[in-house]
PDB file of N, CA and C in Angstrom:
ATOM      1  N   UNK A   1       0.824  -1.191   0.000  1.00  0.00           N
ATOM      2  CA  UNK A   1       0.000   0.000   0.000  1.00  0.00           C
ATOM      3  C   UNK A   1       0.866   1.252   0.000  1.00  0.00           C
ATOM      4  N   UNK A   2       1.970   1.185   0.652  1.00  0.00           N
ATOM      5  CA  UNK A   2       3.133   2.530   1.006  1.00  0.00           C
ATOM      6  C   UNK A   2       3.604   2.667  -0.508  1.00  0.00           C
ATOM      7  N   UNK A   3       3.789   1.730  -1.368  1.00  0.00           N
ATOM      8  CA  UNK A   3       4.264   2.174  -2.460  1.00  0.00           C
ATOM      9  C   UNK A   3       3.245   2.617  -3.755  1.00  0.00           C
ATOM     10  N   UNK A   4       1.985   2.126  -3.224  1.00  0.00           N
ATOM     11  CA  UNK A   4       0.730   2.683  -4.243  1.00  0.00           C
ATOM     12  C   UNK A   4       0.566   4.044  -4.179  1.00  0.00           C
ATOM     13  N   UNK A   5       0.665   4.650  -3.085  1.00  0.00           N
ATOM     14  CA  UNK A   5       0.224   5.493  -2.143  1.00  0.00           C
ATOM     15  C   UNK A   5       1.165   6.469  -2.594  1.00  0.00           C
ATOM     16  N   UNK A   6       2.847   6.344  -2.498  1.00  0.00           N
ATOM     17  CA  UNK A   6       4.079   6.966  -3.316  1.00  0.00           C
ATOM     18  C   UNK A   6       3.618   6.950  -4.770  1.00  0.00           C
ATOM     19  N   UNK A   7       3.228   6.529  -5.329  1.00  0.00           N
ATOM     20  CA  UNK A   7       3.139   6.486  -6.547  1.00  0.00           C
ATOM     21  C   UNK A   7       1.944   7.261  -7.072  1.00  0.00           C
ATOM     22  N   UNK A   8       0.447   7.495  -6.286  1.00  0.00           N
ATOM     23  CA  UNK A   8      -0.321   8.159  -6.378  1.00  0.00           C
ATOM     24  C   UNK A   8       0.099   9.609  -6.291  1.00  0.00           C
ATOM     25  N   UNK A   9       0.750   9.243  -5.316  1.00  0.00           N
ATOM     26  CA  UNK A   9       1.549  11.257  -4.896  1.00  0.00           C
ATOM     27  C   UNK A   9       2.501  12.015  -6.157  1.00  0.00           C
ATOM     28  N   UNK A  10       2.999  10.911  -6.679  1.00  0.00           N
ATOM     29  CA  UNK A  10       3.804  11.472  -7.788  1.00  0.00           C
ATOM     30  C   UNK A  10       3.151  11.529  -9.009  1.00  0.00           C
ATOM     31  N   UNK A  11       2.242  11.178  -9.641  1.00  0.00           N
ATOM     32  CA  UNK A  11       0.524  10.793 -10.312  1.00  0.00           C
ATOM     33  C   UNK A  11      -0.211  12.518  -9.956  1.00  0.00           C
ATOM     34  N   UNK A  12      -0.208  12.459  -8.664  1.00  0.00           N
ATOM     35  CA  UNK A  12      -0.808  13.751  -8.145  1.00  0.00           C
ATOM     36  C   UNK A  12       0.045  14.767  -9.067  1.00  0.00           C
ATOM     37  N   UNK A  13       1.373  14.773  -8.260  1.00  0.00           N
ATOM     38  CA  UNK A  13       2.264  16.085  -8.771  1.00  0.00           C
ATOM     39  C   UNK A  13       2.397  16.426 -10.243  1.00  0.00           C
ATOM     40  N   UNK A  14       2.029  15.009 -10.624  1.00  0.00           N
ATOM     41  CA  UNK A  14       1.781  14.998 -12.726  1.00  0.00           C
ATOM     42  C   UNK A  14       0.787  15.832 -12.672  1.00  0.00           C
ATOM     43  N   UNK A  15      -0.324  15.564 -12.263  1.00  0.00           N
ATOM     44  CA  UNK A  15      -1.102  16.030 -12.873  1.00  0.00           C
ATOM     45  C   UNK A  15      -0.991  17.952 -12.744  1.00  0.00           C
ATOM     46  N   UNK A  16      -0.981  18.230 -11.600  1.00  0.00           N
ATOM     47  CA  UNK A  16      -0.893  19.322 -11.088  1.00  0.00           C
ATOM     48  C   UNK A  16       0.060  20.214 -12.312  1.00  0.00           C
ATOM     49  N   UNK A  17       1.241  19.285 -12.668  1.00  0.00           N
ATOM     50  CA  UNK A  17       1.962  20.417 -13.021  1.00  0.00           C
ATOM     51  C   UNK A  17       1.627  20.655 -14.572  1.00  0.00           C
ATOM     52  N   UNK A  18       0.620  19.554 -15.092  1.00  0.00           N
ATOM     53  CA  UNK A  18       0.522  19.772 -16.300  1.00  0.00           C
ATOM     54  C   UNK A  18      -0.854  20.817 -16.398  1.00  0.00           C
ATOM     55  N   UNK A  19      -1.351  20.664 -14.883  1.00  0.00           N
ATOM     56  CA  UNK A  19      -2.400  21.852 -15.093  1.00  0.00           C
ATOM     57  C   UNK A  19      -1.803  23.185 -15.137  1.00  0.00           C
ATOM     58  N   UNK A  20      -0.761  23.241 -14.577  1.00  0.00           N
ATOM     59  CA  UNK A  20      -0.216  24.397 -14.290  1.00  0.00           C
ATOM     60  C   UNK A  20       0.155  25.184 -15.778  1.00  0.00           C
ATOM     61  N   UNK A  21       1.247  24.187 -16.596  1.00  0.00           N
ATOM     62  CA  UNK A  21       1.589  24.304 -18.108  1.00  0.00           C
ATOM     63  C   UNK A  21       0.428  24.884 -18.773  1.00  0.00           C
ATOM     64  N   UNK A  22      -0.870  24.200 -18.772  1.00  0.00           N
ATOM     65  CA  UNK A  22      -1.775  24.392 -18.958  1.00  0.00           C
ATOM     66  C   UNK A  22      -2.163  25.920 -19.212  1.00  0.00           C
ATOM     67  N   UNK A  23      -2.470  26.029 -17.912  1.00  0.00           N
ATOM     68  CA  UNK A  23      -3.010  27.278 -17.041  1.00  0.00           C
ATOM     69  C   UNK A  23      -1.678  28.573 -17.976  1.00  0.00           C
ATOM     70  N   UNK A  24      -0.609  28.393 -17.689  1.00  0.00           N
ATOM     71  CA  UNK A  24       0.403  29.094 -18.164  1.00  0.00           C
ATOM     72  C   UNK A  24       0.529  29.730 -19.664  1.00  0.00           C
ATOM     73  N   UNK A  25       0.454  28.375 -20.330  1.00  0.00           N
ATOM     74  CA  UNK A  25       0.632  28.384 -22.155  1.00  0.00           C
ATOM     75  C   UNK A  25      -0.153  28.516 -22.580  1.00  0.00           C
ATOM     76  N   UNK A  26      -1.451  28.513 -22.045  1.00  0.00           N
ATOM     77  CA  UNK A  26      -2.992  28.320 -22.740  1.00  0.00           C
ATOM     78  C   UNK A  26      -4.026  29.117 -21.896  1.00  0.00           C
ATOM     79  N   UNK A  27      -3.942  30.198 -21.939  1.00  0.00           N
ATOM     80  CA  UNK A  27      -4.720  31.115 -20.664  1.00  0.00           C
ATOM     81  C   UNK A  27      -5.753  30.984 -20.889  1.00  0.00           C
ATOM     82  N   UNK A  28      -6.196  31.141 -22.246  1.00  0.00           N
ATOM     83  CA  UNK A  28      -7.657  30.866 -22.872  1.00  0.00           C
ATOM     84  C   UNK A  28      -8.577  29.872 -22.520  1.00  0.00           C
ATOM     85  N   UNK A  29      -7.603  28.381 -22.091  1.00  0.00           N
ATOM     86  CA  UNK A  29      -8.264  26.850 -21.763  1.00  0.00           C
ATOM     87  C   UNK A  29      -9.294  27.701 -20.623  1.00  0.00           C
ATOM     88  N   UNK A  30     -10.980  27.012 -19.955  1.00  0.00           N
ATOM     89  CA  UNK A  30     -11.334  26.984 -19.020  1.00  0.00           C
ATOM     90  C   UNK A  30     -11.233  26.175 -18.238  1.00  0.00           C
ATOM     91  N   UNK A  31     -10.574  25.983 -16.868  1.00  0.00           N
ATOM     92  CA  UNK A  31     -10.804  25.178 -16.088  1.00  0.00           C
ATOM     93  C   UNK A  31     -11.580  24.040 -16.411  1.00  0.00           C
ATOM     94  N   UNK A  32     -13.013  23.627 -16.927  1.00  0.00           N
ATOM     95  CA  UNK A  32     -13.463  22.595 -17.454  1.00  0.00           C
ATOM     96  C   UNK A  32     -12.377  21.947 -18.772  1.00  0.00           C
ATOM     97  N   UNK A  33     -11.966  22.711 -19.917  1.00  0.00           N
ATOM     98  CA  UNK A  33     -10.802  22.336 -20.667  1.00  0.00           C
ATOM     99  C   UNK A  33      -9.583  21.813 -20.273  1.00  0.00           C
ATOM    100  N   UNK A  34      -9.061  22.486 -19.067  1.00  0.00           N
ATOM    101  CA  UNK A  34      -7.767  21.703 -18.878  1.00  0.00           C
ATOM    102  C   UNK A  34      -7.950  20.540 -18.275  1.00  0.00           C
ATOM    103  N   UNK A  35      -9.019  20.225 -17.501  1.00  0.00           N
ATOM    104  CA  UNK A  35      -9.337  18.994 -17.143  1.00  0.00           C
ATOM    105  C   UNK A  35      -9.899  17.981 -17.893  1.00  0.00           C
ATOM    106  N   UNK A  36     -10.406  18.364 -18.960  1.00  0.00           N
ATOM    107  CA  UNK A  36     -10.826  17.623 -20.240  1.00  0.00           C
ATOM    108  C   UNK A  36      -9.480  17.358 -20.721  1.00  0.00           C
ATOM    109  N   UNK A  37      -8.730  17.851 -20.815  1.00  0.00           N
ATOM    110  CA  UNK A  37      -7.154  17.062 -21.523  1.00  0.00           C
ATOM    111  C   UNK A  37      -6.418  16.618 -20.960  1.00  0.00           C
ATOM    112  N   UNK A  38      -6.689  16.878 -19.569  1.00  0.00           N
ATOM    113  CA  UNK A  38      -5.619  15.619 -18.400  1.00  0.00           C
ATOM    114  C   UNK A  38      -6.560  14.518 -18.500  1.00  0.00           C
ATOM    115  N   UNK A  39      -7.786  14.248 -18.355  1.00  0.00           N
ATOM    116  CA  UNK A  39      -8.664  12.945 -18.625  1.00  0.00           C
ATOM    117  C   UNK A  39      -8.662  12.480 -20.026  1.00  0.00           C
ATOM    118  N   UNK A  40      -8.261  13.272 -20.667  1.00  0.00           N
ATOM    119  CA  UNK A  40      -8.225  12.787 -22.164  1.00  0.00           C
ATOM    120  C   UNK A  40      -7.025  12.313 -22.255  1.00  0.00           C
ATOM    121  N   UNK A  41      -5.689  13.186 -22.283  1.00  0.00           N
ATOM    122  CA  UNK A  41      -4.175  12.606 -22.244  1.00  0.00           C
ATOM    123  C   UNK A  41      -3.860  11.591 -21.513  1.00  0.00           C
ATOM    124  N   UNK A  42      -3.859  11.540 -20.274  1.00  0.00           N
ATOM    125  CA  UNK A  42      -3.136  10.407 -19.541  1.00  0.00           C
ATOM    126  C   UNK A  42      -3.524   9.239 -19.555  1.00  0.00           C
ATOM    127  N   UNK A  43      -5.055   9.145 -19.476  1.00  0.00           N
ATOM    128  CA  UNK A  43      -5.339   7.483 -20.145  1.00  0.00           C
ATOM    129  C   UNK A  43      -4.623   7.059 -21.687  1.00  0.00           C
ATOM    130  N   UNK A  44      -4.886   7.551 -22.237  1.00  0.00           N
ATOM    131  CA  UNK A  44      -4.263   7.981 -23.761  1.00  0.00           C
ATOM    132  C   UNK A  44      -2.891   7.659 -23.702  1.00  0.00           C
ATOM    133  N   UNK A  45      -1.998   7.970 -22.586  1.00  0.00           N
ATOM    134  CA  UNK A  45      -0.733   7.804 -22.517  1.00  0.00           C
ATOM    135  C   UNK A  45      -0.234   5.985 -21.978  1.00  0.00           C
ATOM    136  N   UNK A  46      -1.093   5.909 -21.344  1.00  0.00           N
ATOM    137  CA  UNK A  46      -1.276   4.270 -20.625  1.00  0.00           C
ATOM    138  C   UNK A  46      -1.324   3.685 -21.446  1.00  0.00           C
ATOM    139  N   UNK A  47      -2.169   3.899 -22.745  1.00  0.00           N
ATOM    140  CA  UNK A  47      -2.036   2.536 -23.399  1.00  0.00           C
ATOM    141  C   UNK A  47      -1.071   2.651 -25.211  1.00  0.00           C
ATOM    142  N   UNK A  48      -0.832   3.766 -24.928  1.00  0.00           N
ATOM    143  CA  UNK A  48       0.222   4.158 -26.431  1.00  0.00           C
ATOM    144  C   UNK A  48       1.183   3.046 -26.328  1.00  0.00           C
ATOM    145  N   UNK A  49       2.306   2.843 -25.811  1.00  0.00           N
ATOM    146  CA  UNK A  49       3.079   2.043 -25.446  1.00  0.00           C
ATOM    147  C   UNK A  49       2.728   0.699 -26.752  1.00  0.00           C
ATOM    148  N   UNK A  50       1.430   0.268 -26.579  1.00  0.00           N
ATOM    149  CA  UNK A  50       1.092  -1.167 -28.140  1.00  0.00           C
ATOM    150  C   UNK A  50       0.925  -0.627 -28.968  1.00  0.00           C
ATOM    151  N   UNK A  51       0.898   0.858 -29.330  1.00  0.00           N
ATOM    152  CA  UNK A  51       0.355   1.360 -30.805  1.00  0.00           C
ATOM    153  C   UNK A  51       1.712   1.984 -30.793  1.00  0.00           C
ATOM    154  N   UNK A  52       2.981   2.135 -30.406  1.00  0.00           N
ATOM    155  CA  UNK A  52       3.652   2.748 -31.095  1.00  0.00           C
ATOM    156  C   UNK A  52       4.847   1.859 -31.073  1.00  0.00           C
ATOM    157  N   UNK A  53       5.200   0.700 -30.469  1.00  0.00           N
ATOM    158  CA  UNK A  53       5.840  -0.441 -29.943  1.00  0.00           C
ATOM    159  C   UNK A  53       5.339  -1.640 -30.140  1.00  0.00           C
ATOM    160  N   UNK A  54       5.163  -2.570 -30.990  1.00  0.00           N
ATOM    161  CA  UNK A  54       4.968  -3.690 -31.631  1.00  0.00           C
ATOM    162  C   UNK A  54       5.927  -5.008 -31.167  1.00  0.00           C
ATOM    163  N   UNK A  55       5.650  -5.608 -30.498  1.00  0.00           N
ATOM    164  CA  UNK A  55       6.633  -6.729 -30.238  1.00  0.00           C
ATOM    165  C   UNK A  55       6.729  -7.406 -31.775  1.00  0.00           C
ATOM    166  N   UNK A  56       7.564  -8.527 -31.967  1.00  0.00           N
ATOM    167  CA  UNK A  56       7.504  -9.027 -33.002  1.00  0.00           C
ATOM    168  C   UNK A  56       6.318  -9.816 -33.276  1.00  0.00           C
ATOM    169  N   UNK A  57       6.044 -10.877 -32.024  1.00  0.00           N
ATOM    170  CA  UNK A  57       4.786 -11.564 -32.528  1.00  0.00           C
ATOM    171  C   UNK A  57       3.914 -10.657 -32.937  1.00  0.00           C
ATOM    172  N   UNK A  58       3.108  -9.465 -32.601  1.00  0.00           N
ATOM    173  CA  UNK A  58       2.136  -8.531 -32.487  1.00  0.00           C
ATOM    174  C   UNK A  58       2.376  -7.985 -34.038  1.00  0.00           C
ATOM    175  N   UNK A  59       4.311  -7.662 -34.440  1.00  0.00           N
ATOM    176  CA  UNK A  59       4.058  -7.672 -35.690  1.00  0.00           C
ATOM    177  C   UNK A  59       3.633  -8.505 -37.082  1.00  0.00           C
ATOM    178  N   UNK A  60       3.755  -9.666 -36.530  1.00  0.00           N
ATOM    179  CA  UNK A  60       3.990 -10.877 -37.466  1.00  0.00           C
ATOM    180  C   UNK A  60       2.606 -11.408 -37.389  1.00  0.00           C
ATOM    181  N   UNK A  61       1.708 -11.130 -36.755  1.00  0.00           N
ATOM    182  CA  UNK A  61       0.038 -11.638 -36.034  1.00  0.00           C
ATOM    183  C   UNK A  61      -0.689 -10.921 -37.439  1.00  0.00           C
ATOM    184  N   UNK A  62      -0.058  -8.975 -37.519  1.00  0.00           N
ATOM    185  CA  UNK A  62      -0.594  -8.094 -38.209  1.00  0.00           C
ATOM    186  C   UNK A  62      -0.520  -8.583 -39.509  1.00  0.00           C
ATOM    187  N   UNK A  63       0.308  -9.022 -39.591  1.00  0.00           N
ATOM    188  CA  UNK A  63       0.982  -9.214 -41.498  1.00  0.00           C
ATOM    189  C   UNK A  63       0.219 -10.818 -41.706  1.00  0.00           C
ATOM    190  N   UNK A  64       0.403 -11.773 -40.588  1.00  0.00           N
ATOM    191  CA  UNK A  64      -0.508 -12.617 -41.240  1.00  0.00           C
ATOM    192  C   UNK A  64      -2.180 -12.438 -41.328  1.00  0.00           C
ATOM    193  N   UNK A  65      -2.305 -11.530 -40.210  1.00  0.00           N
ATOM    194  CA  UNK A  65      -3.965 -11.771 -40.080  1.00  0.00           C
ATOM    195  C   UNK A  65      -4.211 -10.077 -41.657  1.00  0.00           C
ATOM    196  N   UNK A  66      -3.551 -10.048 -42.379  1.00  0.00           N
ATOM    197  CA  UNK A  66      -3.351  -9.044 -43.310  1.00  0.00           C
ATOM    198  C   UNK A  66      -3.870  -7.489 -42.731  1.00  0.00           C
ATOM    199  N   UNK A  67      -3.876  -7.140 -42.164  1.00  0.00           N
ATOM    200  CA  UNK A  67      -3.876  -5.418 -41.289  1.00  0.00           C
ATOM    201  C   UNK A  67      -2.984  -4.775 -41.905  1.00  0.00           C
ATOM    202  N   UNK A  68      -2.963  -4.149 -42.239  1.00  0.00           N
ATOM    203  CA  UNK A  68      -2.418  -2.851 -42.923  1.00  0.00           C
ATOM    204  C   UNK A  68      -2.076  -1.912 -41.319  1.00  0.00           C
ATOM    205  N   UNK A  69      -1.014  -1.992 -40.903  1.00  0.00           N
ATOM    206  CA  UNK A  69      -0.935  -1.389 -39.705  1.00  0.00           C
ATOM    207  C   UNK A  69      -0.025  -0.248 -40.003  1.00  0.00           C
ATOM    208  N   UNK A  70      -0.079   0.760 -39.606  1.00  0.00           N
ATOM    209  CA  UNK A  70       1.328   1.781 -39.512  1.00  0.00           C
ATOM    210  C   UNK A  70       1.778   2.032 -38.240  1.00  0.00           C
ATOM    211  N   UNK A  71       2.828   1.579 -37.267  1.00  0.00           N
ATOM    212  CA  UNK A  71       3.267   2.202 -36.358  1.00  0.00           C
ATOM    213  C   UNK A  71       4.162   2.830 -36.310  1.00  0.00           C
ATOM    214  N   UNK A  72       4.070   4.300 -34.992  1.00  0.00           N
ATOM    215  CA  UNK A  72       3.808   5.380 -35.539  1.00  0.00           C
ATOM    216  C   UNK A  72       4.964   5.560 -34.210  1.00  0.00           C
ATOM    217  N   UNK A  73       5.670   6.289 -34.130  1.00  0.00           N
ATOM    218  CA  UNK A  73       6.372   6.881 -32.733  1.00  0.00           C
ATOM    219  C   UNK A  73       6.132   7.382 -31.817  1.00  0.00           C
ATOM    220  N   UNK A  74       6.065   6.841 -30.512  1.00  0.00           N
ATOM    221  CA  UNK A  74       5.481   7.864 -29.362  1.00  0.00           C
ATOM    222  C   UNK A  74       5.506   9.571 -29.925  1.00  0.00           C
ATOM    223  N   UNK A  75       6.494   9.974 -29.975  1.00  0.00           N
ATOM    224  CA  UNK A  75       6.265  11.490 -30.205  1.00  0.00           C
ATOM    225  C   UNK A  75       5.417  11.819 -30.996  1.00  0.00           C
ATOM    226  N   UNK A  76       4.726  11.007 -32.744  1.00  0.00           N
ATOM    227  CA  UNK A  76       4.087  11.301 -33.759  1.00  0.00           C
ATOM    228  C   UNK A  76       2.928  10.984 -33.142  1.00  0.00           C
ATOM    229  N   UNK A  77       2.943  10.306 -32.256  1.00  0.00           N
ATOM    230  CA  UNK A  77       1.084   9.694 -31.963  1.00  0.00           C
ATOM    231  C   UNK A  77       0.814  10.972 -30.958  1.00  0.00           C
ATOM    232  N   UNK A  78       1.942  11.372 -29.458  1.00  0.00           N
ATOM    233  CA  UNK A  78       1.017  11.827 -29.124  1.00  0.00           C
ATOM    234  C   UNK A  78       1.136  13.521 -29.049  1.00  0.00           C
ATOM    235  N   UNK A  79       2.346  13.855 -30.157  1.00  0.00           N
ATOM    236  CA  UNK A  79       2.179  15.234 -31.138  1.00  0.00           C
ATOM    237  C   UNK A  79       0.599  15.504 -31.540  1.00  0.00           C
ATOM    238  N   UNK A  80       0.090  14.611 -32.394  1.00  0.00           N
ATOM    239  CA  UNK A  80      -0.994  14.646 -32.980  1.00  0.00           C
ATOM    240  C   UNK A  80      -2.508  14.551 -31.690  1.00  0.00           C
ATOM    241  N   UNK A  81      -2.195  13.855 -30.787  1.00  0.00           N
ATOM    242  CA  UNK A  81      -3.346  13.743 -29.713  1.00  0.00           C
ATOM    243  C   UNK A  81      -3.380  15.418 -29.463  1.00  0.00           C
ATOM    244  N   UNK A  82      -1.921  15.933 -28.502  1.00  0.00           N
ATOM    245  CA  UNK A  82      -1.756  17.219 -27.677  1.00  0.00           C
ATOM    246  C   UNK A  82      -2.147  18.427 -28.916  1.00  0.00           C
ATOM    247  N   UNK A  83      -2.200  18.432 -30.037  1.00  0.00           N
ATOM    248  CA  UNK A  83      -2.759  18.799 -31.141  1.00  0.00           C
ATOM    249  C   UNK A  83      -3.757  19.332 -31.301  1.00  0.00           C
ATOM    250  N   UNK A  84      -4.485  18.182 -31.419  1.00  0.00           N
ATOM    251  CA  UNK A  84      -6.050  17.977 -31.405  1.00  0.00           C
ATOM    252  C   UNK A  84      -6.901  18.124 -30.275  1.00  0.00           C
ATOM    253  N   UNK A  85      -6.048  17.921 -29.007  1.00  0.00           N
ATOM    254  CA  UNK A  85      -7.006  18.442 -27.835  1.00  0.00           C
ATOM    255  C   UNK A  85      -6.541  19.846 -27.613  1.00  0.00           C
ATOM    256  N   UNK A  86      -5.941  20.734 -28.027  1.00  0.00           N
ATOM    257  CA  UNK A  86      -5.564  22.002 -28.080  1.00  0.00           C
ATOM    258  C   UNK A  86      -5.631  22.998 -28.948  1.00  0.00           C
ATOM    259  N   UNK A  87      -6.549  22.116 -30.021  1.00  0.00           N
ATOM    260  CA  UNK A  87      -6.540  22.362 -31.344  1.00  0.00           C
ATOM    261  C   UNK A  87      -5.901  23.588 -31.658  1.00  0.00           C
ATOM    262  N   UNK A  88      -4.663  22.893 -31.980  1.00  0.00           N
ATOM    263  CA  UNK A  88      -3.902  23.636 -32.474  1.00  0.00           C
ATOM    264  C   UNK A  88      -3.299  23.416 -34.185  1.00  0.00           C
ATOM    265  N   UNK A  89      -3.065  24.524 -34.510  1.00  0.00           N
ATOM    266  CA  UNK A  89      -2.587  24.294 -36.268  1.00  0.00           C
ATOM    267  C   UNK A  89      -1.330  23.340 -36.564  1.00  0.00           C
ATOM    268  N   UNK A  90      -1.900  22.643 -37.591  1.00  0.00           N
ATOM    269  CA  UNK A  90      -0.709  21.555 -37.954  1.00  0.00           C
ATOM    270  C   UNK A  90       1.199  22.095 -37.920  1.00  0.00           C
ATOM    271  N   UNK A  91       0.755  23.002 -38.355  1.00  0.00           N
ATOM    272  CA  UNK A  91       2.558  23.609 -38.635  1.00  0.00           C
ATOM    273  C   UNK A  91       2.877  24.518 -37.713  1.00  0.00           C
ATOM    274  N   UNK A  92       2.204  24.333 -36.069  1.00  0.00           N
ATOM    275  CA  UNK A  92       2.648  24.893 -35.739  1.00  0.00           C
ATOM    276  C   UNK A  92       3.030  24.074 -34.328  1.00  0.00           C
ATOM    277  N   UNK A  93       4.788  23.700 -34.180  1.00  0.00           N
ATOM    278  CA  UNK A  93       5.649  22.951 -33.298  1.00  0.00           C
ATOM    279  C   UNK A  93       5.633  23.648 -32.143  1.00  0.00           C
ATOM    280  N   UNK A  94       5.201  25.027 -31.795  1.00  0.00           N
ATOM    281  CA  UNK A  94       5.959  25.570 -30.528  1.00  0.00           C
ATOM    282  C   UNK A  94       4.772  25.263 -29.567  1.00  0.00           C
ATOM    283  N   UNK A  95       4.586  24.260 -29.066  1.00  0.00           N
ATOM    284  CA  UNK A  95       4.056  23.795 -27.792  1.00  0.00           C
ATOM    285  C   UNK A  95       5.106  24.133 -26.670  1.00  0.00           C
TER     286      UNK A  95
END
């Protein structure tokens, strides 16, 4: 439990500071918005890890079961998420 508990606290301090970024870079977000993209992002982040990281079987499963898969790089997948929940313009990098 002592180490769930450590781990929640540092979970906590995530979140906090990305509200903060938030709050900072994006003055415009409302309070309902920045919390819409910490519930949107961080689950989102939990399970990227199989969509951008393919073990081999997982690749070799794709190609026989014929899937047309593209995997994509953590940064390209979740460039495009922080993007779209910020809707922000394609050509524009300075997050």
């Amino acid at each position: 439990m002592e180490l769930i508990v450590d781990f929640k606290r540092a979970y906590g301090a995530t979140l906090r500071a990305v509200e903060d970024c938030l709050a900072t870079f994006f003055p415009e977000l409302l309070d309902n918005e920045r919390t819409d993209f910490i519930y949107s992002f961080f689950p989102y982040l939990f399970g990227l890890h199989a969509y951008a990281v393919g073990t081999v079987k997982q690749r070799l499963a794709l190609k026989e079961a014929k899937v047309n898969y593209t995997f994509y790089s953590v940064y390209q997948l979740t460039f495009n998420l922080v993007r779209k929940l910020l809707d922000i313009e394609k050509d524009n990098h300075n997050l």
